[in-house]
C-alpha atoms as a PDB file:
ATOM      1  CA  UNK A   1     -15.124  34.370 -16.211  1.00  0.00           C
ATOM      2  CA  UNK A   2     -13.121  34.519 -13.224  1.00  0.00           C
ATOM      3  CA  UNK A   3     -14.436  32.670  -9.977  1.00  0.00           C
ATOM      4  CA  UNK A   4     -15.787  34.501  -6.680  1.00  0.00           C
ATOM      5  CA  UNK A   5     -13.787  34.090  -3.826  1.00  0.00           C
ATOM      6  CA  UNK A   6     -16.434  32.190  -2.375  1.00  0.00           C
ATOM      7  CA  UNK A   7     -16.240  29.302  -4.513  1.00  0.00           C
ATOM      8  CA  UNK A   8     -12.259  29.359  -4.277  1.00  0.00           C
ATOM      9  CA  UNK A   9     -12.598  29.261  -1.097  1.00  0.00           C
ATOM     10  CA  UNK A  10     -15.125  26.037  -0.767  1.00  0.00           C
ATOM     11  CA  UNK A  11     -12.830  24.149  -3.454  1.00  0.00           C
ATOM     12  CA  UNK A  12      -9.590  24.699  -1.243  1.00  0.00           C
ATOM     13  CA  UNK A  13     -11.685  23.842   1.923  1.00  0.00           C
ATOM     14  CA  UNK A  14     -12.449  20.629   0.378  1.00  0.00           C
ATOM     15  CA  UNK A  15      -9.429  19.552  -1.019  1.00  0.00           C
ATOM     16  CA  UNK A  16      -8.116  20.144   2.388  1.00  0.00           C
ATOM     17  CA  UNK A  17     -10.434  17.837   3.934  1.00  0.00           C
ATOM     18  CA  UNK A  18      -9.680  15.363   1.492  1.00  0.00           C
ATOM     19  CA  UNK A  19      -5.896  15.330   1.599  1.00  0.00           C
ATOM     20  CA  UNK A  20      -6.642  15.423   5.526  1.00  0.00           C
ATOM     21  CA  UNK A  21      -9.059  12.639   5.678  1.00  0.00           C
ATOM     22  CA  UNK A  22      -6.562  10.105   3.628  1.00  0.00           C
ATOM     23  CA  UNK A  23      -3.376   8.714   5.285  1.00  0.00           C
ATOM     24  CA  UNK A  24      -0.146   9.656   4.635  1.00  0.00           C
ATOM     25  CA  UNK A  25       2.100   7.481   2.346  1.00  0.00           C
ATOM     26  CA  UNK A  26       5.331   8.743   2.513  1.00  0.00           C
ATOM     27  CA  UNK A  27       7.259   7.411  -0.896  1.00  0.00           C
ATOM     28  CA  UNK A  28       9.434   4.103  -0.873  1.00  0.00           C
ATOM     29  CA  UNK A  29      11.181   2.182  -2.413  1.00  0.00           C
ATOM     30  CA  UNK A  30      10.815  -1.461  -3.672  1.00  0.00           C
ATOM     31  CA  UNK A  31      12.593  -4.396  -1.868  1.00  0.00           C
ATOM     32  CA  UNK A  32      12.856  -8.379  -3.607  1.00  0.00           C
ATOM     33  CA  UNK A  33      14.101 -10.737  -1.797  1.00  0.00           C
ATOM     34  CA  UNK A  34      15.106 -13.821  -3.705  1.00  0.00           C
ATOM     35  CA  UNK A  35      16.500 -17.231  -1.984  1.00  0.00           C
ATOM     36  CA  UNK A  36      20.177 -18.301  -3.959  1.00  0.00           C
ATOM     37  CA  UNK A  37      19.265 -21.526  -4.093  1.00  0.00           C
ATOM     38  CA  UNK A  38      16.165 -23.576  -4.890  1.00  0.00           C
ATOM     39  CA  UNK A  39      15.134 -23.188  -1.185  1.00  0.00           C
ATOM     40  CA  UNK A  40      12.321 -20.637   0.214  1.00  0.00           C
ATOM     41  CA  UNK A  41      13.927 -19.171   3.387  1.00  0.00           C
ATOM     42  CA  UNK A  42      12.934 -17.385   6.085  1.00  0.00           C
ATOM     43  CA  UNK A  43      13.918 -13.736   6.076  1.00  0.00           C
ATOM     44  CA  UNK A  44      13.682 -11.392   9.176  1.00  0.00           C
ATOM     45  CA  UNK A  45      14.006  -7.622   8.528  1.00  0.00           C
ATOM     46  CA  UNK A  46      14.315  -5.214  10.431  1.00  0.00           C
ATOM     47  CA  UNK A  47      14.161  -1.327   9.718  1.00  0.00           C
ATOM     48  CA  UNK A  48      15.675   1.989  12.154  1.00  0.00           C
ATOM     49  CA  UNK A  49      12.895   4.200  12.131  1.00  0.00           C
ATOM     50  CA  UNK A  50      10.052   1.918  11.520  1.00  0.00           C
ATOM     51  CA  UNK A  51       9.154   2.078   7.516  1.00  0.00           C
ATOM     52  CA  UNK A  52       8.322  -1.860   6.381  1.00  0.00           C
ATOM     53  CA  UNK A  53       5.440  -3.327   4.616  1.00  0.00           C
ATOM     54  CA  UNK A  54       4.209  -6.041   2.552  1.00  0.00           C
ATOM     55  CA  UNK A  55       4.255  -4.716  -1.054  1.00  0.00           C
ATOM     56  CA  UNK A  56       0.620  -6.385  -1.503  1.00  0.00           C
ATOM     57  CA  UNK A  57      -0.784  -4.838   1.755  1.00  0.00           C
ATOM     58  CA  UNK A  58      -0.304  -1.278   1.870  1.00  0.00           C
ATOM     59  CA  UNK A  59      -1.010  -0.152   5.522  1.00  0.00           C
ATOM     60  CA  UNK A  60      -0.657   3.244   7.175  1.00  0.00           C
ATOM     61  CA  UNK A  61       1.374   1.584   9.687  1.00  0.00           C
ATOM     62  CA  UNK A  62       4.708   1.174   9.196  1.00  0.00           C
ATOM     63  CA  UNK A  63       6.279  -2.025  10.551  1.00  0.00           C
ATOM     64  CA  UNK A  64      10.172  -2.053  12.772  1.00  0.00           C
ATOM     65  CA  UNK A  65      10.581  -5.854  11.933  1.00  0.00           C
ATOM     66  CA  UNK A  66       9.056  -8.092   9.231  1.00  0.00           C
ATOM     67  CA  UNK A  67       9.464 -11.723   8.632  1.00  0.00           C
ATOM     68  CA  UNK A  68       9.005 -12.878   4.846  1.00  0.00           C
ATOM     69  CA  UNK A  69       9.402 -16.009   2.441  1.00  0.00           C
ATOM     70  CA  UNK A  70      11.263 -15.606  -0.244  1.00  0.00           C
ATOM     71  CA  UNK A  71      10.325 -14.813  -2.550  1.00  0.00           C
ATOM     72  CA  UNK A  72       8.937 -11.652  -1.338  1.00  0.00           C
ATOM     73  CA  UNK A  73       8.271  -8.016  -2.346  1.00  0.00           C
ATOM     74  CA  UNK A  74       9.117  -5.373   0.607  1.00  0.00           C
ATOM     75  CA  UNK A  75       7.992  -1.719   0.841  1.00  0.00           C
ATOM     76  CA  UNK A  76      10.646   0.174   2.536  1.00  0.00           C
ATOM     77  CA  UNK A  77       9.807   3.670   2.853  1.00  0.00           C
ATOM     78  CA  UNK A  78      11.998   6.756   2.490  1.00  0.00           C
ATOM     79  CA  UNK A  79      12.246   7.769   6.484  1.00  0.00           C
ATOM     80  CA  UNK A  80      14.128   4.433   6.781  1.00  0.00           C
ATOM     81  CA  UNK A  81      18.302   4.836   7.469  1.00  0.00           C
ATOM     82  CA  UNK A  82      18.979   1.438   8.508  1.00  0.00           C
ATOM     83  CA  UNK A  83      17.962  -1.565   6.991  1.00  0.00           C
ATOM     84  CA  UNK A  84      19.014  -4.960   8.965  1.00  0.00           C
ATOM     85  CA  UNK A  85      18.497  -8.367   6.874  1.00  0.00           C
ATOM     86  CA  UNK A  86      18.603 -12.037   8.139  1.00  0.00           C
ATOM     87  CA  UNK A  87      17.946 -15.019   6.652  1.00  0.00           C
ATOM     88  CA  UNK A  88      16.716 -17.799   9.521  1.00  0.00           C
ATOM     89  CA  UNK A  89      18.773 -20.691   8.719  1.00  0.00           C
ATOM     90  CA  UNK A  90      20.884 -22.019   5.747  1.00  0.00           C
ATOM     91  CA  UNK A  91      21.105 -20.353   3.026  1.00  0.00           C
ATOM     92  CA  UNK A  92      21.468 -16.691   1.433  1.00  0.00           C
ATOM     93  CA  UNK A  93      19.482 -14.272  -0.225  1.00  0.00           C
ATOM     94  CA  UNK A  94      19.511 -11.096  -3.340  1.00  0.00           C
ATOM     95  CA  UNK A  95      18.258  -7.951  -2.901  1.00  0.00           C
ATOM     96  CA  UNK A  96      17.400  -5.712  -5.398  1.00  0.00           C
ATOM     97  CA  UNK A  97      15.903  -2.234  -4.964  1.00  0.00           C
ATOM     98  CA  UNK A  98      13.376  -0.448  -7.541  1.00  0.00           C
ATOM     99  CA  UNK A  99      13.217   3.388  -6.428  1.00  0.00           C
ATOM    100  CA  UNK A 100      10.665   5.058  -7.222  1.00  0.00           C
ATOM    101  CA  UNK A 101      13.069   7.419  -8.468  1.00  0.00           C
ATOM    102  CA  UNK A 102      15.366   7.345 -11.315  1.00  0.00           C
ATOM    103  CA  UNK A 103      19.030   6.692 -11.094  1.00  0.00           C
ATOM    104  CA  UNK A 104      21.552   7.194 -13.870  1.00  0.00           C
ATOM    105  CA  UNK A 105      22.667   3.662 -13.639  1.00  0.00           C
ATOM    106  CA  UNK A 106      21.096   0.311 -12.126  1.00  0.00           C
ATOM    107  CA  UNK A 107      22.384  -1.029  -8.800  1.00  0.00           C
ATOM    108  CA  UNK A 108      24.279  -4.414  -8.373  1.00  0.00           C
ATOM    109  CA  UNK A 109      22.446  -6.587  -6.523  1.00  0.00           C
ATOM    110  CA  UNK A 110      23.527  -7.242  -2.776  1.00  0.00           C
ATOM    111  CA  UNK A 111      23.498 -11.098  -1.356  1.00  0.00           C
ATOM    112  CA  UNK A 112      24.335 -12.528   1.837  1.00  0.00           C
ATOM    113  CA  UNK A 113      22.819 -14.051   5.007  1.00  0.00           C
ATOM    114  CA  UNK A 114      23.356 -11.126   6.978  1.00  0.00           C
ATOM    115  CA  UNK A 115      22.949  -7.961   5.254  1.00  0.00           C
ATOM    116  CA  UNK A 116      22.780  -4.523   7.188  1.00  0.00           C
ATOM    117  CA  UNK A 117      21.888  -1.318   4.804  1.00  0.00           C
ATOM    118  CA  UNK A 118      22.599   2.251   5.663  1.00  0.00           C
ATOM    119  CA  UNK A 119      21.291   5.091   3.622  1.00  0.00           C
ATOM    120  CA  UNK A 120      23.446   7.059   1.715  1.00  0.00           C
ATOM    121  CA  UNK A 121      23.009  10.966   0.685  1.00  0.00           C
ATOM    122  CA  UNK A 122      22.143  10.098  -2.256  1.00  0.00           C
ATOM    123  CA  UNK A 123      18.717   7.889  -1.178  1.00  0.00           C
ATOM    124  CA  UNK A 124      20.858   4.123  -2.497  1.00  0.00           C
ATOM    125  CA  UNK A 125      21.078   1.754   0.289  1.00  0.00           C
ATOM    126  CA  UNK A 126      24.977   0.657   1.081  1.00  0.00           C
ATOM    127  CA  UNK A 127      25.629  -2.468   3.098  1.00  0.00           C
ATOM    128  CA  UNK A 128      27.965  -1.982   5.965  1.00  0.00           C
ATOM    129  CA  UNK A 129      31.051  -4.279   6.892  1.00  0.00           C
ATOM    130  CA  UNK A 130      30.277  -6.138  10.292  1.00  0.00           C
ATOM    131  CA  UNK A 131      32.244  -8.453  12.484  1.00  0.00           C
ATOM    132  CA  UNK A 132      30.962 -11.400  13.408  1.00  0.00           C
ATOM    133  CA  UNK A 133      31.869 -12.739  16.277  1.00  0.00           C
ATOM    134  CA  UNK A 134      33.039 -17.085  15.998  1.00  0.00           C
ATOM    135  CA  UNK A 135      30.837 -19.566  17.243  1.00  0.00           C
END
């Protein structure tokens, strides 16, 4: 029996509403953090456009700069290009990235104290060589 137009209509007028009325989470992917050593550190991050959130707190807001313990569990959302990491203090952290997609093969894990991640064409985060300047 097919339906009247009427009744289409009021079932696309309400999911409408619906997917209206909820916000907008845009797909990310998953960030640990891990400390190297048997520390907990500090960890700063900050993200170029805004796209950070706890992993236990889902928020429509999306955060520019975060500060976590290790360990820790990041949401970093798709829109994000640039992904800064610093660890406050001694020490040095992993990160390891869970997409929500699927990749042919599983990413090495990326360590260091000061990490900066660009965004490749292909959705992987790469870290990028910096100079730092000598104390």
């Amino acid at each position: 029996m097919p339906l009247r137009p009427s009744l289409l209509i009021l079932a696309l007028v309400a999911f409408a509403l619906v997917a209206v009325s909820k916000p907008f989470a845009s797909p990310s992917s998953t960030l640990r953090i891990e400390a190297m050593g048997p520390r907990r550190l500090q960890v700063e991050l900050t993200s170029t456009p805004p796209g950070l959130s706890l992993d236990s707190a889902r928020t429509a807001e999306a955060l520019p700069k975060l500060v976590v313990v290790t360990p820790a569990v990041v949401a970093v959302a798709d829109s994000v290009r640039t992904l800064r990491v610093v660890v406050q203090g001694m020490g040095s952290v992993r990160l390891l990235f869970d997409s929500l997609s699927t990749h042919t093969q599983p990413a090495a894990p990326i360590w260091g104290r000061d990490v900066t991640l660009v965004r490749q064409p292909n959705g992987r985060f790469q870290p990028v060589t910096r100079a730092h300047p000598l104390p």
